[in-house]
N, C-alpha and C. Protein backbone atom coordinates (compact mmCIF):
# COMPACT_ATOMS: atom_id res chain seq x y z
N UNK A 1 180.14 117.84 190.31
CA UNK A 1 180.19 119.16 189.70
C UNK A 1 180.37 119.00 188.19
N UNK A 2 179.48 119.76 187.41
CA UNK A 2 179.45 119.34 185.96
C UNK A 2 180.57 120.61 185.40
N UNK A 3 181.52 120.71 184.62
CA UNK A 3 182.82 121.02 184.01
C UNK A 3 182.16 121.10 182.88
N UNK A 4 182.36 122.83 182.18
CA UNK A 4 182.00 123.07 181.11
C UNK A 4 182.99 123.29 179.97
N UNK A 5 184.50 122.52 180.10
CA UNK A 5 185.46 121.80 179.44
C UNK A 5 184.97 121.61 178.00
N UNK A 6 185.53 121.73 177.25
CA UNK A 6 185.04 120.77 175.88
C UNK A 6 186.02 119.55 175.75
N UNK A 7 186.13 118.37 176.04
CA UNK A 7 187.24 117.76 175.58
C UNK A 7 186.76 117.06 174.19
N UNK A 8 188.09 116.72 173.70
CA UNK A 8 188.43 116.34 172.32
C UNK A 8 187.33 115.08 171.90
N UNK A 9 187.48 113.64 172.79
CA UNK A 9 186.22 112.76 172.56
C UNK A 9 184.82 113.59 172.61
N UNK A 10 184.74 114.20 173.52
CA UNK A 10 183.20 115.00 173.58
C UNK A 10 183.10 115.75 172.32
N UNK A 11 184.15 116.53 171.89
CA UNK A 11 183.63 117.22 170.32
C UNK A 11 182.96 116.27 168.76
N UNK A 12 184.40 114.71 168.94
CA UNK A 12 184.48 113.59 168.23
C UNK A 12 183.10 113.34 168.20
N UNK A 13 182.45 112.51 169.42
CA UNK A 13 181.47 112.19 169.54
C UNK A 13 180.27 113.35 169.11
N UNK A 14 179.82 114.20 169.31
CA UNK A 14 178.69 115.92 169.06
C UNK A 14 178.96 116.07 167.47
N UNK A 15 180.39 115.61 166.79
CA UNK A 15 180.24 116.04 165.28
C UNK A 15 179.86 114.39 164.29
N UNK A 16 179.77 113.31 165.14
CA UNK A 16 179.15 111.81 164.47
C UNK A 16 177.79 111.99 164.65
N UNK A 17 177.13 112.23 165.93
CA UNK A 17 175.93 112.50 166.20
C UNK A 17 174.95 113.68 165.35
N UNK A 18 175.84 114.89 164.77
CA UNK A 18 175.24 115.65 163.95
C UNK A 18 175.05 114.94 162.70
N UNK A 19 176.29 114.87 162.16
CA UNK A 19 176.40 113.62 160.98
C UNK A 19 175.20 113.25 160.14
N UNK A 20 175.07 112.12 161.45
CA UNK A 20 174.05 111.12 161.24
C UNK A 20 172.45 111.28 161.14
N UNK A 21 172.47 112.58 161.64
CA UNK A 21 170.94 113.28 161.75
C UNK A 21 170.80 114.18 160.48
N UNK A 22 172.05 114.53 159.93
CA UNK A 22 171.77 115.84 158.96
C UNK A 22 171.14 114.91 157.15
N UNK A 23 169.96 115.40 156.85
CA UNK A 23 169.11 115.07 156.13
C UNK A 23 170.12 115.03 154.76
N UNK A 24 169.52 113.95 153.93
CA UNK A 24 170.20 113.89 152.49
C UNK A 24 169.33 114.96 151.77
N UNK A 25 170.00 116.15 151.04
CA UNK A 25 168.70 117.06 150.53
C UNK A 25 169.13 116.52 149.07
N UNK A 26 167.74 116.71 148.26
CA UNK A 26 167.66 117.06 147.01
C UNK A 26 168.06 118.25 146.08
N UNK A 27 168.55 118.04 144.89
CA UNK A 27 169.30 119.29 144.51
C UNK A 27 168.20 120.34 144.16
N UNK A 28 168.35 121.67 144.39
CA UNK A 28 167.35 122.44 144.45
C UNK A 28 167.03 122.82 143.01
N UNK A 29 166.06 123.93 142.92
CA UNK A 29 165.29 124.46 141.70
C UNK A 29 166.31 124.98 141.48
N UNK A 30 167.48 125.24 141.64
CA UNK A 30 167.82 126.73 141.03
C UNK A 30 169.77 126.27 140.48
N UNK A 31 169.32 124.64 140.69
CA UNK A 31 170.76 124.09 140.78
C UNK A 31 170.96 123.95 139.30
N UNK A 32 172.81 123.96 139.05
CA UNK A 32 172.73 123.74 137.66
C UNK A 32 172.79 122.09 136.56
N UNK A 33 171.93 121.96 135.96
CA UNK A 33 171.80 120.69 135.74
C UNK A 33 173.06 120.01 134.90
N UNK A 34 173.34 118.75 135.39
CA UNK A 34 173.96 117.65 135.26
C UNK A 34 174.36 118.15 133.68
N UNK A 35 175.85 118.15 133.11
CA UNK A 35 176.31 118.08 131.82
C UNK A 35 176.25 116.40 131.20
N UNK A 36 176.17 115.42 131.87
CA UNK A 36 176.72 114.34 131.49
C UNK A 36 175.61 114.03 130.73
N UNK A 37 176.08 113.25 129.09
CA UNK A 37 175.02 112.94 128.65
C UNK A 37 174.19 111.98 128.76
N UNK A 38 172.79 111.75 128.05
CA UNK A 38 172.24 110.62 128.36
C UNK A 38 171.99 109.87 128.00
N UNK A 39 172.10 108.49 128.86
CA UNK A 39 172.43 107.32 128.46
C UNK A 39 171.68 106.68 127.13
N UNK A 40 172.10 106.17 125.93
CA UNK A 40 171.85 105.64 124.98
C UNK A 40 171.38 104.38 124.92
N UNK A 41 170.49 103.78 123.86
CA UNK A 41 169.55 102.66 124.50
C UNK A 41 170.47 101.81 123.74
N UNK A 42 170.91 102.38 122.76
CA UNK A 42 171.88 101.71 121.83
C UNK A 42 172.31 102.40 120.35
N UNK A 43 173.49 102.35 120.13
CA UNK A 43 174.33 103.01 118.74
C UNK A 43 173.26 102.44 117.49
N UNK A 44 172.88 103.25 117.05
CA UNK A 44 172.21 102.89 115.23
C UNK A 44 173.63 102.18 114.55
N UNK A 45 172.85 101.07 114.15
CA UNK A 45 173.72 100.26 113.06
C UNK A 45 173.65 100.64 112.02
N UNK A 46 174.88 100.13 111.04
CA UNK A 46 174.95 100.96 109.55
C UNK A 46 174.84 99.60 108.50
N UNK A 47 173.96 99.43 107.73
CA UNK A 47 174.54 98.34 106.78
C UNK A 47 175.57 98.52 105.92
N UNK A 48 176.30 97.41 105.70
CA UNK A 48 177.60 97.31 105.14
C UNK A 48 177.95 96.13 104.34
N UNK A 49 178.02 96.75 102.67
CA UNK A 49 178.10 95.10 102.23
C UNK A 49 179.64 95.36 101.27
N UNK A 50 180.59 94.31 101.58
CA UNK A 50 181.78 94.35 100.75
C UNK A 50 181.50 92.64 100.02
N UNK A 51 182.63 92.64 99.36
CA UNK A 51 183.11 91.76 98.77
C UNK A 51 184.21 91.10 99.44
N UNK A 52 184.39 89.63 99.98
CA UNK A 52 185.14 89.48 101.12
C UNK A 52 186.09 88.20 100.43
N UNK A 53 186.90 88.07 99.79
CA UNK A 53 187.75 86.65 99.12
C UNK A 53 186.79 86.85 98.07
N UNK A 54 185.92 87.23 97.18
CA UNK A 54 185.10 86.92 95.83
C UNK A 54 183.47 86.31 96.51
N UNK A 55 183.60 86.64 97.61
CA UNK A 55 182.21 86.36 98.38
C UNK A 55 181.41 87.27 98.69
N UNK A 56 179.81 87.48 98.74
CA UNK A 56 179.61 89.13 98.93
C UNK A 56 179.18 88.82 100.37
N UNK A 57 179.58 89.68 101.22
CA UNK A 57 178.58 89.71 102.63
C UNK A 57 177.70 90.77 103.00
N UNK A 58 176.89 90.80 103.82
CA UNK A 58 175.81 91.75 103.99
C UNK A 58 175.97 92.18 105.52
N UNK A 59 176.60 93.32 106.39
CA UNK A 59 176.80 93.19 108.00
C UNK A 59 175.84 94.62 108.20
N UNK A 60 175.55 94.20 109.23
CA UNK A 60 174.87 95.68 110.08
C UNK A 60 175.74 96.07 110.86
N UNK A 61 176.60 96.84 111.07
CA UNK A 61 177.30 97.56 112.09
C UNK A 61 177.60 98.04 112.64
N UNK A 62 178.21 98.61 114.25
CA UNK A 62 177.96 99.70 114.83
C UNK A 62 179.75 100.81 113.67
N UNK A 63 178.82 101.88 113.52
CA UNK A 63 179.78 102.83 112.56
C UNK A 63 181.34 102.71 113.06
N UNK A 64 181.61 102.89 114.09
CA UNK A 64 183.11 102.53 114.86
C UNK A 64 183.64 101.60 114.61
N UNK A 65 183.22 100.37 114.03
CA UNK A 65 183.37 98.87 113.96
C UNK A 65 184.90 99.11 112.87
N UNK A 66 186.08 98.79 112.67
CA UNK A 66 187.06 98.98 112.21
C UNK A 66 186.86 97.74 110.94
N UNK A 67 187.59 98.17 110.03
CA UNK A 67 187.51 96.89 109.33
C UNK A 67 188.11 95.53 109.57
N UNK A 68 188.95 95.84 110.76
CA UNK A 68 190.04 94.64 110.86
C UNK A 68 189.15 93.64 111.89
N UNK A 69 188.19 94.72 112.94
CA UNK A 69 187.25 93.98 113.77
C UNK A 69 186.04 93.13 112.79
N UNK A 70 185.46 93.97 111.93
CA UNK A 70 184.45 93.21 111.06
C UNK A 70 184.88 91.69 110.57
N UNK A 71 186.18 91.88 110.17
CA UNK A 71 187.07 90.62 109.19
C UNK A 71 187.00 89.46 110.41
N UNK A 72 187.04 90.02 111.27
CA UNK A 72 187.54 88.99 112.50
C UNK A 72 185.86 88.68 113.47
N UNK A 73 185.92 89.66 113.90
CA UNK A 73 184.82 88.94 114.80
C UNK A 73 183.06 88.86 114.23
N UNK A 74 183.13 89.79 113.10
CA UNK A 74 181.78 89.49 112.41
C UNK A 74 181.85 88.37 111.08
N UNK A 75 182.73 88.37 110.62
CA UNK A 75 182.92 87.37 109.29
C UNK A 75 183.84 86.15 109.71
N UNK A 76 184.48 86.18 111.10
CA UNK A 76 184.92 85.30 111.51
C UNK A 76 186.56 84.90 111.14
N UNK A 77 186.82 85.45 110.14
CA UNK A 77 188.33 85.55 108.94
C UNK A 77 189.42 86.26 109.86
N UNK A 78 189.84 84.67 111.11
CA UNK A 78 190.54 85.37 111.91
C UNK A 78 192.67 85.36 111.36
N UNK A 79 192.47 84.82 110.63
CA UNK A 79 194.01 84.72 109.71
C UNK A 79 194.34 86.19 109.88
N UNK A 80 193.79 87.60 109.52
CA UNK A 80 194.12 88.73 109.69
C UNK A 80 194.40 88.83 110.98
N UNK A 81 195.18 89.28 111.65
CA UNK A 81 195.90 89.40 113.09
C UNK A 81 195.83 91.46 113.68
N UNK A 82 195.57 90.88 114.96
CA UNK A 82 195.29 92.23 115.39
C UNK A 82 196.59 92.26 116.28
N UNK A 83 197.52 93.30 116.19
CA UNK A 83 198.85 92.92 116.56
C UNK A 83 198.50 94.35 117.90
N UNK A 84 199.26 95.51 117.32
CA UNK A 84 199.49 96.76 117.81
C UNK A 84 198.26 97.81 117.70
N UNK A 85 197.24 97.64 116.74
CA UNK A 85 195.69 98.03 116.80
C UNK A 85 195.99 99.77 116.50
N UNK A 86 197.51 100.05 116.25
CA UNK A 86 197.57 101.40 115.82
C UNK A 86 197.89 101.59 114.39
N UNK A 87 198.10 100.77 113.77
CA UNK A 87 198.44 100.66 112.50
C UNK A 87 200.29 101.06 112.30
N UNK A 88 201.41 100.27 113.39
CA UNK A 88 202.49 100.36 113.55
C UNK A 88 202.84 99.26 113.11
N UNK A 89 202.58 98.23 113.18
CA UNK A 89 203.15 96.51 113.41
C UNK A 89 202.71 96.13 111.57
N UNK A 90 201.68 96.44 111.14
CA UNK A 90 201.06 95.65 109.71
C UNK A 90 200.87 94.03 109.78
N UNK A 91 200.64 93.70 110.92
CA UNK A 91 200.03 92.47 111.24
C UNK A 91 198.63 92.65 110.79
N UNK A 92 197.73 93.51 110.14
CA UNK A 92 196.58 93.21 109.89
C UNK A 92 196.15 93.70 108.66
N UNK A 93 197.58 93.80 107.71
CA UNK A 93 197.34 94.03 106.26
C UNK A 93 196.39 93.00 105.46
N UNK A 94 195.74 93.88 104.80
CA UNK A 94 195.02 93.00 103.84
C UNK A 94 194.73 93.98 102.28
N UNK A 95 194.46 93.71 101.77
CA UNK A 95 194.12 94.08 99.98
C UNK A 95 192.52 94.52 99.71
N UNK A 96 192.75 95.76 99.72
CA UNK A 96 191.22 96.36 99.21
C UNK A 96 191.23 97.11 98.21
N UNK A 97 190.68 96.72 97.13
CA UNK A 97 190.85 97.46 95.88
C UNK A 97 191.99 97.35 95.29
N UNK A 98 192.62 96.11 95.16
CA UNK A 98 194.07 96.15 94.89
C UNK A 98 195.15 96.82 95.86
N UNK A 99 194.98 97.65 96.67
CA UNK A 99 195.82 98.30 97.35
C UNK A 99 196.04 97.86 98.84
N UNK A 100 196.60 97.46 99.30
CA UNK A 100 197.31 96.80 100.75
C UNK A 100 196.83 97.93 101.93
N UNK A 101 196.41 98.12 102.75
CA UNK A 101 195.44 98.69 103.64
C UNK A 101 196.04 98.27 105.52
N UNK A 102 195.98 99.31 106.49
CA UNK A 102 195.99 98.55 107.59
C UNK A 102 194.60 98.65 107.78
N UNK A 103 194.22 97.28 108.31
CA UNK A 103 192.97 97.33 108.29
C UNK A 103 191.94 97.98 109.68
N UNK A 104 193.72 97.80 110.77
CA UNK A 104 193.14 98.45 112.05
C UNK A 104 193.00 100.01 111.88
N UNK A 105 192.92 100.39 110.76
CA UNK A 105 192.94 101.93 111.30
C UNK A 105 191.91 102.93 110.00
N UNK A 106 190.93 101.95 110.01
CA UNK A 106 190.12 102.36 108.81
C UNK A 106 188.72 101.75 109.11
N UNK A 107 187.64 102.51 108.69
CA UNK A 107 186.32 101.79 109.24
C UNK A 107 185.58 101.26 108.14
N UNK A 108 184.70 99.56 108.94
CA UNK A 108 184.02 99.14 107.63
C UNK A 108 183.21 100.09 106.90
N UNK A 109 182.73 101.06 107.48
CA UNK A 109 181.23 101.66 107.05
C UNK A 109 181.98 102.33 105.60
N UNK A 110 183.59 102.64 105.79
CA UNK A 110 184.17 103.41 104.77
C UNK A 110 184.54 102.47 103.47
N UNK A 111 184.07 101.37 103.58
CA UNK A 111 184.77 100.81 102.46
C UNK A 111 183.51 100.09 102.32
N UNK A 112 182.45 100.37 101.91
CA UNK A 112 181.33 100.01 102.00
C UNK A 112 181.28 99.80 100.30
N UNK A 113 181.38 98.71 99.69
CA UNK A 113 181.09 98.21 98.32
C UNK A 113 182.21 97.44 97.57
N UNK A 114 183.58 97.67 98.65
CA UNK A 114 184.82 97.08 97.75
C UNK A 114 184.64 96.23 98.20
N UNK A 115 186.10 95.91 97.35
CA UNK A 115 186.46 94.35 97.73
C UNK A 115 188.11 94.09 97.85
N UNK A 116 187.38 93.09 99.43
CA UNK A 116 188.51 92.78 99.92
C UNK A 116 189.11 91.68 100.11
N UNK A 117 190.62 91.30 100.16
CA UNK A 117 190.99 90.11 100.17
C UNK A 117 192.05 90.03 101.38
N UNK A 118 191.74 88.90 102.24
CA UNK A 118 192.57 88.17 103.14
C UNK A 118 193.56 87.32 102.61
N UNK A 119 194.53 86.87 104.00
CA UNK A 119 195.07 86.00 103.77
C UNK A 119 194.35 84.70 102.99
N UNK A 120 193.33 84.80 103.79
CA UNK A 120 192.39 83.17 103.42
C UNK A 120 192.02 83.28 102.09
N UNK A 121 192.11 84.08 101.42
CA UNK A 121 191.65 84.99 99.68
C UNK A 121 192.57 84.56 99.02
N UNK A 122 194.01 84.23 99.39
CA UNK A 122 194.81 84.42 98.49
C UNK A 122 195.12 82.63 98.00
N UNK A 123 195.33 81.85 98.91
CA UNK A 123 195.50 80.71 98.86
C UNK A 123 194.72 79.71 99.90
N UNK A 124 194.86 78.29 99.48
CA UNK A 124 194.52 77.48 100.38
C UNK A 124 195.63 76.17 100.86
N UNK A 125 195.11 75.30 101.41
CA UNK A 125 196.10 74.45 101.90
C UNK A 125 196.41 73.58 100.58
N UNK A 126 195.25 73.43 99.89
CA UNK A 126 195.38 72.51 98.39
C UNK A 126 195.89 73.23 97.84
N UNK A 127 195.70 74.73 97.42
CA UNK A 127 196.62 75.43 96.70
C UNK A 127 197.10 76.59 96.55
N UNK A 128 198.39 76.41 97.42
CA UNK A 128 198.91 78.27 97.67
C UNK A 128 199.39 78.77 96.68
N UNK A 129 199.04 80.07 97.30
CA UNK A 129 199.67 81.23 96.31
C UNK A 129 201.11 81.05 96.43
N UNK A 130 201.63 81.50 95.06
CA UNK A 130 203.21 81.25 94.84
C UNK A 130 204.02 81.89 96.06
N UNK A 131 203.43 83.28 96.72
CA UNK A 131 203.81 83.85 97.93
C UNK A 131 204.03 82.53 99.20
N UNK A 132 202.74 82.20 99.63
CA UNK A 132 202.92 81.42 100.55
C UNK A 132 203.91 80.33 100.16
N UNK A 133 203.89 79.85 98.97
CA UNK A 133 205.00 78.97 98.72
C UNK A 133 206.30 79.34 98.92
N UNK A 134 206.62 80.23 98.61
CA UNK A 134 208.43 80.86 98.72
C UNK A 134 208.32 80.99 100.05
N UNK A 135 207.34 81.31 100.57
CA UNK A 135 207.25 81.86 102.33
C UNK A 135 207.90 80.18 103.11
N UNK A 136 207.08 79.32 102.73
CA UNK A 136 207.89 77.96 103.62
C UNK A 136 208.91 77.93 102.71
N UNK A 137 209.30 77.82 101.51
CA UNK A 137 210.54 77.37 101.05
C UNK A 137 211.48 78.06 101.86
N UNK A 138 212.03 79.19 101.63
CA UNK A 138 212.60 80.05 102.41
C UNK A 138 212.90 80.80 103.85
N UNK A 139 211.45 79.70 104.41
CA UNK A 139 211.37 79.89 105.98
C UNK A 139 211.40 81.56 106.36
N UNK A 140 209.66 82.08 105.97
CA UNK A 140 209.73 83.45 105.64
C UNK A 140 209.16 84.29 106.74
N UNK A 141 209.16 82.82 107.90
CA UNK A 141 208.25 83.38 109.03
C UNK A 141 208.95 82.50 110.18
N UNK A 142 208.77 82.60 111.61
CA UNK A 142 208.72 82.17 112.32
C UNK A 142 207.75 81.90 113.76
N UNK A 143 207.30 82.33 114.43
CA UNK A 143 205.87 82.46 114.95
C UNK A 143 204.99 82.48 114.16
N UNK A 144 205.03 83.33 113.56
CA UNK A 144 203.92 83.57 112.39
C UNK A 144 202.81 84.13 112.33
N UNK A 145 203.27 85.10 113.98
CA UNK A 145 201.92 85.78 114.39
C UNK A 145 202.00 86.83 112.69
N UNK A 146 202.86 87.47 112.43
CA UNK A 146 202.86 88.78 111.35
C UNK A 146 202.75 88.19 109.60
N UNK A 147 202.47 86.60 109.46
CA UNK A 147 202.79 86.33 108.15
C UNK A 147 201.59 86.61 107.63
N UNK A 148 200.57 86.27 107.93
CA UNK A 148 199.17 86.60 107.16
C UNK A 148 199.71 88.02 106.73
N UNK A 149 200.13 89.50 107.47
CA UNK A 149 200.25 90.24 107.03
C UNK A 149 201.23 90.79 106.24
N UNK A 150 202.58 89.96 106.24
CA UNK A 150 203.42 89.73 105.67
C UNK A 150 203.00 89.44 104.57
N UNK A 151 202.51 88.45 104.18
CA UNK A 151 202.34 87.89 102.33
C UNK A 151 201.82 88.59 101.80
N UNK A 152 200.30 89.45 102.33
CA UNK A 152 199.61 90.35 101.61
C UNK A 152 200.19 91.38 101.20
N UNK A 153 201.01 91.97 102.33
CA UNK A 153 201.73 93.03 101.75
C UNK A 153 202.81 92.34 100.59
N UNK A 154 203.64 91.76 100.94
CA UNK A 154 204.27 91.48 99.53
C UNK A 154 203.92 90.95 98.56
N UNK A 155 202.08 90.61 98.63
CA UNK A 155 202.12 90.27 97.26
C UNK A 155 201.06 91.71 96.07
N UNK A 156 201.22 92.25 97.20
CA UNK A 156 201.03 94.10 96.95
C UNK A 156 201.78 94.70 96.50
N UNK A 157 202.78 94.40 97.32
CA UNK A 157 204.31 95.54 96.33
C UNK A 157 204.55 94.54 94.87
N UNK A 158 204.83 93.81 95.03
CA UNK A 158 204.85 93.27 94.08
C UNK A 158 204.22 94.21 92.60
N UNK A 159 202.87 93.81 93.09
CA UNK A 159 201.84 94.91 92.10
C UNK A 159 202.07 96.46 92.07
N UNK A 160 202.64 96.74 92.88
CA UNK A 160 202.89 98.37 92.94
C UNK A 160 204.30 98.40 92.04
N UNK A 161 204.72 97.44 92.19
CA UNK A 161 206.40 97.70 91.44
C UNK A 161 205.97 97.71 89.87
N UNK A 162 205.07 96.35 90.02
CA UNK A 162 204.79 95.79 88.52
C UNK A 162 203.67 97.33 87.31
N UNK A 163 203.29 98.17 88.41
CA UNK A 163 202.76 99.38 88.21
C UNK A 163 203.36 100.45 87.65
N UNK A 164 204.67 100.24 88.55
CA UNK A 164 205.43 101.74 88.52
C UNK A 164 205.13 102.56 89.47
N UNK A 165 204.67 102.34 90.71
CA UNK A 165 204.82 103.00 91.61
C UNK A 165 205.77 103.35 92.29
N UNK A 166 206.39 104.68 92.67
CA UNK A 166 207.52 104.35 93.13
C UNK A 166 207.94 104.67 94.60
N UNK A 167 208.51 104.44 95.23
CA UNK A 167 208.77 104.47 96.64
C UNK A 167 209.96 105.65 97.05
N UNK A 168 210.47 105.64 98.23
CA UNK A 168 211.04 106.48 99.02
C UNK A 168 212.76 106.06 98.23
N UNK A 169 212.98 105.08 98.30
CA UNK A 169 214.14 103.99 97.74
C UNK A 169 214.11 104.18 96.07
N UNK A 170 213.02 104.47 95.52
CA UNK A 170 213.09 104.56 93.91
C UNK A 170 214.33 105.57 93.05
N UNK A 171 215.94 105.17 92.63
CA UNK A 171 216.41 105.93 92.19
C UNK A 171 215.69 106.87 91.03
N UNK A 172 215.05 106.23 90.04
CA UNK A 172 214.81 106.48 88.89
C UNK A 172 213.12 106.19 88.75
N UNK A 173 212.13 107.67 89.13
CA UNK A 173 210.72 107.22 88.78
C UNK A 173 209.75 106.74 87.73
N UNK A 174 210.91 107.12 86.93
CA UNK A 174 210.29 106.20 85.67
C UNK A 174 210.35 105.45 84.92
N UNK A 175 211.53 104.33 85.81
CA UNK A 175 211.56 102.74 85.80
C UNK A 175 211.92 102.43 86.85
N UNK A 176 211.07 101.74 87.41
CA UNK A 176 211.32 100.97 88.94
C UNK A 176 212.20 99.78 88.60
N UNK A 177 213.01 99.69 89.54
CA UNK A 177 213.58 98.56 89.59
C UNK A 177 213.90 97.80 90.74
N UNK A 178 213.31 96.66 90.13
CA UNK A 178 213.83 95.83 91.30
C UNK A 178 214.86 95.35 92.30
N UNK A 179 214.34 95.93 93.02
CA UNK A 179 215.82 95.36 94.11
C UNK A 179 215.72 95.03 95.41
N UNK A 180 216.19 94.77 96.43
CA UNK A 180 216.29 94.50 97.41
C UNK A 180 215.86 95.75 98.52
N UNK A 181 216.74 96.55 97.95
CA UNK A 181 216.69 98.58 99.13
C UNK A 181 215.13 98.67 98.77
N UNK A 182 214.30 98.42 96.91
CA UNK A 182 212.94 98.84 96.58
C UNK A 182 212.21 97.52 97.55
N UNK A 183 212.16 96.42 98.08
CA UNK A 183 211.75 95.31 98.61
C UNK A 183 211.85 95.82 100.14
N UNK A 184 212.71 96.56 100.83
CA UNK A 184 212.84 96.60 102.02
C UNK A 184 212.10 97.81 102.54
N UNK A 185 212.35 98.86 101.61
CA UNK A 185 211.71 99.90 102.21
C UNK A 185 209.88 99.89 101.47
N UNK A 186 209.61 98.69 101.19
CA UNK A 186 208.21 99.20 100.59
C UNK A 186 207.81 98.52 101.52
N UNK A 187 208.27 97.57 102.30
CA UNK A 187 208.02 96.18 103.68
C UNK A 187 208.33 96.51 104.71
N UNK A 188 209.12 97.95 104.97
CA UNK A 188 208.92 98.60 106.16
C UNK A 188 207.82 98.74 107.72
N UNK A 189 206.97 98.54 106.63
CA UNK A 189 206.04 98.74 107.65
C UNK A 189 205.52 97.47 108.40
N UNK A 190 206.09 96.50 107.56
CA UNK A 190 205.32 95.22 108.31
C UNK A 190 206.72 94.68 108.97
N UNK A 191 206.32 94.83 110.54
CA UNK A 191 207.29 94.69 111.26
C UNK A 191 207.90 92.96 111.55
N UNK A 192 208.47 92.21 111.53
CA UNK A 192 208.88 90.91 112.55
C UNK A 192 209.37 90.91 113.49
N UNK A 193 209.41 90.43 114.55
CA UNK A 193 209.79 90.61 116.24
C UNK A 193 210.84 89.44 115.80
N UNK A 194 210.57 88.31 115.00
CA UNK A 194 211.54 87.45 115.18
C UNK A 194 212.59 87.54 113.94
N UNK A 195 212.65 88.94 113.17
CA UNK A 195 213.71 89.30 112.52
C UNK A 195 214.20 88.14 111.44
N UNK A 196 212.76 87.79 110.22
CA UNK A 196 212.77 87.23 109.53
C UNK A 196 213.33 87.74 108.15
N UNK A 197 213.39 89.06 108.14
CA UNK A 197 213.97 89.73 106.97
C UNK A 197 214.31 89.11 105.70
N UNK A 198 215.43 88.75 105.88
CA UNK A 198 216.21 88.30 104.99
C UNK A 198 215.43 87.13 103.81
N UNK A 199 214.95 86.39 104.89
CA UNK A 199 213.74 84.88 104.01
C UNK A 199 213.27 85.76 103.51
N UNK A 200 212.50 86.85 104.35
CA UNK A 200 210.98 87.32 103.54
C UNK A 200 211.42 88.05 101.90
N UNK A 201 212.50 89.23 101.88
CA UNK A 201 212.85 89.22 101.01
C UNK A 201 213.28 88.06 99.83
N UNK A 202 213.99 87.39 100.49
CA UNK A 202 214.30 86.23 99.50
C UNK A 202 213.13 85.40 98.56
N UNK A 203 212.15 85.29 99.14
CA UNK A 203 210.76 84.69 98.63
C UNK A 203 210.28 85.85 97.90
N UNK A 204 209.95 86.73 98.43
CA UNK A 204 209.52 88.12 97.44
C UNK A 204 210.24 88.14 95.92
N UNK A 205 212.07 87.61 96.36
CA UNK A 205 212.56 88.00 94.67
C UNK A 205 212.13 86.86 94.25
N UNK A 206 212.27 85.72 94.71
CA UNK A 206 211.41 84.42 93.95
C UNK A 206 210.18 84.62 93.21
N UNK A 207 209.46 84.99 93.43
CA UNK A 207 208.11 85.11 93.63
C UNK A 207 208.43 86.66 92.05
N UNK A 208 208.96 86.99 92.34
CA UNK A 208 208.93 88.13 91.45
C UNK A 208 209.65 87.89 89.76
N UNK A 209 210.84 87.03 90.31
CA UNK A 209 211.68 86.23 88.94
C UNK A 209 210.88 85.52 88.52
N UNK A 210 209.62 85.22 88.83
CA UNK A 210 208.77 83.92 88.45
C UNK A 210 209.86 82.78 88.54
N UNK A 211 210.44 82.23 89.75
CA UNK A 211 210.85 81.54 89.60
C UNK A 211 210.55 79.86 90.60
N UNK A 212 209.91 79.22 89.81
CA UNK A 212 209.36 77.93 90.50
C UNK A 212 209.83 77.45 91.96
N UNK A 213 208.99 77.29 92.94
CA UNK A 213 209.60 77.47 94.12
C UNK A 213 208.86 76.19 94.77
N UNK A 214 208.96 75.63 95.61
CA UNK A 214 208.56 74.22 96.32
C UNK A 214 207.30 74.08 96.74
């Protein structure tokens, strides 16, 4: 006697069997078309020529390309350090136009004719800059992931003091003076994890007394 029951496997089974038969349709005439855009064969490059240590270079680049990426993976000038990539840490200070720059947070296409200087710009192993010198005398680093960006910046303030620029710390704006509070808060930004402070200042006043260092 056939039982016109529905049980639970019998439904299981009648809704796999529909399933599997029901046709994949195409989206119709009247459907609304796809927002997503379409795919690009590739970003237009921008030429880009700076001045790189007193060297000129010539790069094609995609416009996004940051300057700190150009320094590094197109010119190869990996001494600049990509730390925090937000422009928090100043591990990737460098000198453009005289003026100390994070370099992660600025694009090559924008600095298209200056000139810029790296760590590798400033000195060499035959002959460092008086900075890097006070920097080992004084033991101004330790890892050393942040010193490339370390020296540049202080040998920036330096020039900003020697300017008259004055800072947050400046009692008197229209004579800077040197000091330690004007040295700390202009170096703020370039952070050390291994809480080198004290050296780094110490080489900075060296370096600033003109005073002959090892």
């Amino acid at each position: 006697m056939t039982s016109d029951h529905l049980t639970r496997r019998g439904l299981l089974r009648g809704s796999a069997a529909l399933a599997a038969a029901t046709p994949v349709l195409a989206p119709s005439a009247g459907a609304a078309p796809s927002t997503r855009p379409p795919a690009k064969e590739g970003a237009p490059m921008s030429p880009v020529e700076l001045t790189v240590n007193g060297r000129e270079v010539h790069l094609q680049l995609d416009p996004r390309t940051s300057l700190l990426d150009a320094l590094r993976e197109h010119l190869h000038l990996t001494g600049t350090k990509k730390g925090c990539d937000h422009g928090q840490c100043g591990a990737c200070t460098v000198i453009v136009e005289g003026r100390r720059i994070n370099s992660c947070l600025t694009l090559a296409v924008m600095h298209d004719g200056d000139r810029v200087t790296t760590i590798e710009g400033l000195g060499t192993a035959e002959a460092l800059h008086p900075m890097q010198r006070a920097f080992i005398t004084h033991d101004g680093y330790q890892c050393g992931y942040c010193t490339p960006g370390q020296i540049c910046s202080a040998v920036a303030v330096l020039d900003e003091i020697a300017a008259g620029i004055p800072s947050h710390a400046s009692a008197d704006l229209n004579k800077i003076a040197l000091s330690d509070a004007e040295l700390r808060e202009r170096m703020s930004g370039n952070i050390c994890r291994c809480a080198a402070y004290p050296n780094i200042i110490a080489a900075m006043n060296d370096v600033a007394k003109g005073e002959k260092v090892a």
